[in-house]
Protein backbone atom coordinates (compact mmCIF):
# COMPACT_ATOMS: atom_id res chain seq x y z
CA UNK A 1 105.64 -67.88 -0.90
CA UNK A 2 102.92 -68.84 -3.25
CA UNK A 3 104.92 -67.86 -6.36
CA UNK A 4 107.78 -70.35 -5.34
CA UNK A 5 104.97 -72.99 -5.22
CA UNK A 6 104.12 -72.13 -9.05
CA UNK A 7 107.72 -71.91 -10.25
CA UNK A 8 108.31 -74.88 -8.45
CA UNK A 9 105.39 -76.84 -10.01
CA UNK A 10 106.37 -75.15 -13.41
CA UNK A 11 110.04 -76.31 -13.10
CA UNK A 12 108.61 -79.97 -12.20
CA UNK A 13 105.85 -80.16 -15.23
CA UNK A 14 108.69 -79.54 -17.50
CA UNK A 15 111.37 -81.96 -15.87
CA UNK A 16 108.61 -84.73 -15.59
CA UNK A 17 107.61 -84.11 -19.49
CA UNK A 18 111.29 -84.14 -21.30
CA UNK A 19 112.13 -87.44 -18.84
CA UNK A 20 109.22 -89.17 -20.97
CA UNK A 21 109.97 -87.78 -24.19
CA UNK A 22 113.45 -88.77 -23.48
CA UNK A 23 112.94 -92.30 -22.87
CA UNK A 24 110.73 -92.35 -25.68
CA UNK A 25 107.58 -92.82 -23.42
CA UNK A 26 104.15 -91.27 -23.75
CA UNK A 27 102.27 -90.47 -20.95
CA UNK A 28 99.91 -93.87 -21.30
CA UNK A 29 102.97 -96.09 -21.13
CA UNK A 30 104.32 -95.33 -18.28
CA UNK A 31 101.08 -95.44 -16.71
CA UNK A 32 101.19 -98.62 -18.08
CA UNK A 33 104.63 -99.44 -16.62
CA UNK A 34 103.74 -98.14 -13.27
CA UNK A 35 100.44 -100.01 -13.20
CA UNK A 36 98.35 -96.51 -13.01
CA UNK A 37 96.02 -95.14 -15.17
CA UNK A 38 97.09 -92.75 -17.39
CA UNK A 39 94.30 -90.31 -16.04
CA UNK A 40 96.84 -90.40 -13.25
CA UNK A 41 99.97 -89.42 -14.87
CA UNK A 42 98.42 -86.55 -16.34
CA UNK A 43 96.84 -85.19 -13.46
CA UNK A 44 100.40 -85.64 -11.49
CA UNK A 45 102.31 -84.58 -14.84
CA UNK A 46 99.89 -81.30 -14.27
CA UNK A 47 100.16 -80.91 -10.63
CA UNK A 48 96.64 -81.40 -10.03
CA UNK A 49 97.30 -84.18 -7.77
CA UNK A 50 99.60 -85.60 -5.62
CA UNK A 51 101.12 -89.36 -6.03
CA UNK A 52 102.25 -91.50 -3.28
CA UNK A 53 105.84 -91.71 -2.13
CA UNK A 54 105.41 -95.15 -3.53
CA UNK A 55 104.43 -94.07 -7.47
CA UNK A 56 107.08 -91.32 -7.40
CA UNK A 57 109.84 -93.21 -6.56
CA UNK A 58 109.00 -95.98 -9.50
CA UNK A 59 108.44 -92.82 -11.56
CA UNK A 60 111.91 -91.26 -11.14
CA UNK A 61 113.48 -95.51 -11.50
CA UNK A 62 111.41 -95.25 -14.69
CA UNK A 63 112.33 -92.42 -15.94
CA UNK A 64 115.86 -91.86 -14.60
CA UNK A 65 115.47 -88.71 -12.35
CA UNK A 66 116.83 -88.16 -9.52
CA UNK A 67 114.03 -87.31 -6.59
CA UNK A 68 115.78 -84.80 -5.63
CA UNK A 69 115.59 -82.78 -8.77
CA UNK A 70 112.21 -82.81 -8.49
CA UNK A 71 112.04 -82.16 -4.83
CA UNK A 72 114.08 -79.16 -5.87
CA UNK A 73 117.50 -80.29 -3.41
């Protein structure tokens, strides 16, 4: 099970980062949209920590993913 978890977090880090090249974002302004720091965004864009149901639902509106891409559905 524990390599799904890496492929899974693998597959997300790279979804997350071509969403905010795509919209022509860096990493500090979407923190900046979302009202986080960008400390944050990094550590979530790196799977080091978790965000609140809350911040990733404005992160997929913001970024136009679907939540369930990322929840892997």
């Amino acid at each position: 099970m524990p390599a799904q978890k890496i492929t899974d977090d693998e597959r997300n880090k790279r979804l997350i980062k071509a969403a905010i090249a795509e919209q022509g974002l860096t990493q500090e302004k979407l923190a900046k949209r979302m009202g986080v720091s960008q400390a944050a965004i990094s550590k979530w864009t790196k799977c080091i920590e978790q965000m609140t149901i809350r911040d990733f639902r404005r992160m997929c509106a913001i970024l136009r993913i679907e939540p369930s891409e990322l929840l892997g559905r």
